[in-house]
Protein backbone atom coordinates (compact mmCIF):
# COMPACT_ATOMS: atom_id res chain seq x y z
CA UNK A 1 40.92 -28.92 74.84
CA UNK A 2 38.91 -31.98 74.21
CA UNK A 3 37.09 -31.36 77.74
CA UNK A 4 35.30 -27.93 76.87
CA UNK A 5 34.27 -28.95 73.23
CA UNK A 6 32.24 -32.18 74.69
CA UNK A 7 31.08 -29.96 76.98
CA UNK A 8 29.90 -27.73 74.61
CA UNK A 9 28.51 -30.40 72.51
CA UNK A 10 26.64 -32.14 75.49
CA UNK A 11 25.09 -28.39 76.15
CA UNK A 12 24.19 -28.04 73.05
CA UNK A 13 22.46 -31.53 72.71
CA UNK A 14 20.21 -31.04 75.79
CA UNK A 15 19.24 -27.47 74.75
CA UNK A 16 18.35 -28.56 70.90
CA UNK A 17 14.32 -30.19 70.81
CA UNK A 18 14.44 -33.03 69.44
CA UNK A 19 13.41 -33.79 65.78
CA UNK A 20 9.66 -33.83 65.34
CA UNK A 21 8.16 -37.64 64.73
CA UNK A 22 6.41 -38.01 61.16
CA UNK A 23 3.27 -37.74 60.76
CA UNK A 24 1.30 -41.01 59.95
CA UNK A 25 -0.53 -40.86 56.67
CA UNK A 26 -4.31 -39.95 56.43
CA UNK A 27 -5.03 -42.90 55.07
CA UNK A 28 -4.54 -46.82 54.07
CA UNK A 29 -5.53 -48.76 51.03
CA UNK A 30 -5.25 -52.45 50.72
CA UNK A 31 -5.67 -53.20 46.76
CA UNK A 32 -5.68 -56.75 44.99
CA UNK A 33 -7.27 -59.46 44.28
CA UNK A 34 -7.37 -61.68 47.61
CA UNK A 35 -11.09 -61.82 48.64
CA UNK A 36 -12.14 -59.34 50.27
CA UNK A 37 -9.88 -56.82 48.47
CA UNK A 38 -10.39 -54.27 45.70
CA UNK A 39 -9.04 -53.64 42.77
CA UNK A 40 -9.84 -49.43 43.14
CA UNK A 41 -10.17 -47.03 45.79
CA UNK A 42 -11.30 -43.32 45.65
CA UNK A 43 -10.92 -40.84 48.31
CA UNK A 44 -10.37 -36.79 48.87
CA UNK A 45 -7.98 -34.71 50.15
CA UNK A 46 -7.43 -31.32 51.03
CA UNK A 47 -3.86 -29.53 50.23
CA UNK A 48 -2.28 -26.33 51.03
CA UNK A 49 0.47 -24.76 49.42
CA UNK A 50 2.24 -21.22 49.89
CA UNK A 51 2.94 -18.74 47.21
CA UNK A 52 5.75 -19.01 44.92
CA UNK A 53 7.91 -16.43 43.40
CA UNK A 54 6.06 -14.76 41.29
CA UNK A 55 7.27 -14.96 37.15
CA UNK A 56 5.50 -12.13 36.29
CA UNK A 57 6.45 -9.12 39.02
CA UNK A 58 9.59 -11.47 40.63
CA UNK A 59 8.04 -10.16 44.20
CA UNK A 60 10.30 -12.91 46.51
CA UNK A 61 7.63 -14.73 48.78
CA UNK A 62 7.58 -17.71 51.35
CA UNK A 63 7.53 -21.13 49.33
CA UNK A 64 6.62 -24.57 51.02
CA UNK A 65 4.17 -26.95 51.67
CA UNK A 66 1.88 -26.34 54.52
CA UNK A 67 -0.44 -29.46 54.47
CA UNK A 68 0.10 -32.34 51.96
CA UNK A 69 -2.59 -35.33 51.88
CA UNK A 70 -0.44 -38.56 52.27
CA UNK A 71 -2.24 -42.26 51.72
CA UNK A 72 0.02 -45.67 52.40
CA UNK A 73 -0.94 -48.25 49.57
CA UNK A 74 -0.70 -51.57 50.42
CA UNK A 75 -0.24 -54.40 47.27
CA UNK A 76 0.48 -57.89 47.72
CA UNK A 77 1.33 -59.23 43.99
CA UNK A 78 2.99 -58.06 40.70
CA UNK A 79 1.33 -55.42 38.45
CA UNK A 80 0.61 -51.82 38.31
CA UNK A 81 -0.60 -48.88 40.60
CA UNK A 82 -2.19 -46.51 38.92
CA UNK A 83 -3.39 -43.30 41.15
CA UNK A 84 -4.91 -40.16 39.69
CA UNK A 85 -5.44 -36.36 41.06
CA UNK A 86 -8.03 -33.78 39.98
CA UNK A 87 -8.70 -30.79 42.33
CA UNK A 88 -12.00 -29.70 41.20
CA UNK A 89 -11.88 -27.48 44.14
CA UNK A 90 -11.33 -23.67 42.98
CA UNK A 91 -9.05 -23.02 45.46
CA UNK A 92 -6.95 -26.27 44.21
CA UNK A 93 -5.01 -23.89 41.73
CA UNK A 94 -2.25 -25.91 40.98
CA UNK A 95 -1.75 -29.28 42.96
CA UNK A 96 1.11 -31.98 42.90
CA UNK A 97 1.20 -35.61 43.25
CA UNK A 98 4.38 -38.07 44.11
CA UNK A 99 4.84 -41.36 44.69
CA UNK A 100 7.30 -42.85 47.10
CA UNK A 101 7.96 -46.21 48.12
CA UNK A 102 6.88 -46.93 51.64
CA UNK A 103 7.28 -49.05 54.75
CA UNK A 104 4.55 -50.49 56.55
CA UNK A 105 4.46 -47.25 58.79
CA UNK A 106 3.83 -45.19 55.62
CA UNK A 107 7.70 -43.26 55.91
CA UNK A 108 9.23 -42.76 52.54
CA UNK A 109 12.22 -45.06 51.92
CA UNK A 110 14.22 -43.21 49.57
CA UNK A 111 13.83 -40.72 46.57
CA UNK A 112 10.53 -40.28 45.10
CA UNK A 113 9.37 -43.07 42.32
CA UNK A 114 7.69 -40.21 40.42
CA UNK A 115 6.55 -37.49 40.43
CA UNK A 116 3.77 -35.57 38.56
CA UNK A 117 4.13 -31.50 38.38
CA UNK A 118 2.18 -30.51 35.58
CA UNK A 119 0.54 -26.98 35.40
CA UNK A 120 -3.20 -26.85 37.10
CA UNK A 121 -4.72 -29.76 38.97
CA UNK A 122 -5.11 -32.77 36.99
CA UNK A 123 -2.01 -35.26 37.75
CA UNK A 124 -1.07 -39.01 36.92
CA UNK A 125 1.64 -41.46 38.58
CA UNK A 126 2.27 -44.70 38.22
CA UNK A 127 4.23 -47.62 39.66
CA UNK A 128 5.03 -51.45 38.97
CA UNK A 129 5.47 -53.99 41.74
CA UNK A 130 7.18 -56.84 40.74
CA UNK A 131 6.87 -59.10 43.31
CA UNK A 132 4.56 -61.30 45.57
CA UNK A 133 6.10 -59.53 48.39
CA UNK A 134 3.90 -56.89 50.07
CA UNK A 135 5.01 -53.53 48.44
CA UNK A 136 4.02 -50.48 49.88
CA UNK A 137 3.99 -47.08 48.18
CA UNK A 138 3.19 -43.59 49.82
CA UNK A 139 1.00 -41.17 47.79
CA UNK A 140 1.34 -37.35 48.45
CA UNK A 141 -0.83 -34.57 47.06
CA UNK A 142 0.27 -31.03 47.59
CA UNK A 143 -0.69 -27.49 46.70
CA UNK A 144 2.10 -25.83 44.75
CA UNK A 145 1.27 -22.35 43.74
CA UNK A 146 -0.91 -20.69 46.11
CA UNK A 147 -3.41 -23.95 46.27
CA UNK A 148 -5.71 -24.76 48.89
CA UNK A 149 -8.04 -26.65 48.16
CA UNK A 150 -9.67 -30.08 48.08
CA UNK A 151 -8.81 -32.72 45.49
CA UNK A 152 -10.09 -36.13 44.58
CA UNK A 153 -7.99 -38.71 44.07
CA UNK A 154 -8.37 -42.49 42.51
CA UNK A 155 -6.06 -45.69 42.87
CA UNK A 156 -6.31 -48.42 40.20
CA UNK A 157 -4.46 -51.81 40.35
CA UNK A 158 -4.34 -54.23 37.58
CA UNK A 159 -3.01 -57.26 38.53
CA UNK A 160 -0.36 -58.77 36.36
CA UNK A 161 -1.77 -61.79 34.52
CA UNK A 162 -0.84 -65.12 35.63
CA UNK A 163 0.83 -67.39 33.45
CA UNK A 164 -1.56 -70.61 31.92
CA UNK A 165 -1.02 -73.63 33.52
């Protein structure tokens, strides 16, 4: 019995495609305050969501994200990473942003940090590091209800201050 049922699973591992490689992010910041670094960064992005259920007719629809905008932050020292979202695009209806801590390749190791899922376009997340380790953290804008649009987004690390000698 154990003969046809490895069989069966060999078959069925050759005829399966194999899992799709992630996607690197479309962008990386370095932030701090080594020379040549800085302490903010600006950049835009454009999302695309699909339609939710509606509330108001309860019409069932496709939901997921299409096209998020992902950026790998890089920070070398304690303090705080600040990064803010506004879609001033129309289309931008109503955009997301999380935060996820990275690895150097920009994958997500673990749950999200935070997440901000407000109403409309205009979102806030931060994180602390706490270390003089390199921390990285993965930034992800998406279009939630029906949004495609472009956003602008800002990063803003303050440095945690250094004790007097």
């Amino acid at each position: 019995m154990a003969r046809p049922l490895a069989l069966a699973a060999t078959t069925l591992a050759v005829l399966l495609p194999a899992a799709p490689a992630l996607a690197a992010p479309d962008r990386s910041l370095h932030l701090g305050t080594a020379e040549g670094l800085a302490l903010t960064a600006s950049w835009s992005g454009v999302v695309t969501g699909l339609p939710r259920p509606s509330a108001l007719n309860g019409t069932p629809v496709p939901s997921g994200r299409l096209d998020n905008d992902e950026t790998l932050v890089r920070i070398d020292e304690p303090g705080t990473l600040t990064v803010v979202m506004s879609g001033g695009d129309p289309g931008a209806v109503d955009v997301d942003l999380e935060l996820f801590a990275a690895n150097a390749a920009g994958e997500p190791q673990g749950e999200r940090l935070v997440v901000s899922n407000e109403i409309g376009n205009d979102e806030l997340v931060d994180a602390v590091t706490t270390t003089d380790e390199p921390a990285y953290f993965l930034v992800r804008a998406y279009g939630y209800i029906a949004a495609q649009g472009t956003v602008s987004l800002a990063a803003d690390f303050v440095p945690k201050p250094r004790p007097a000698a």
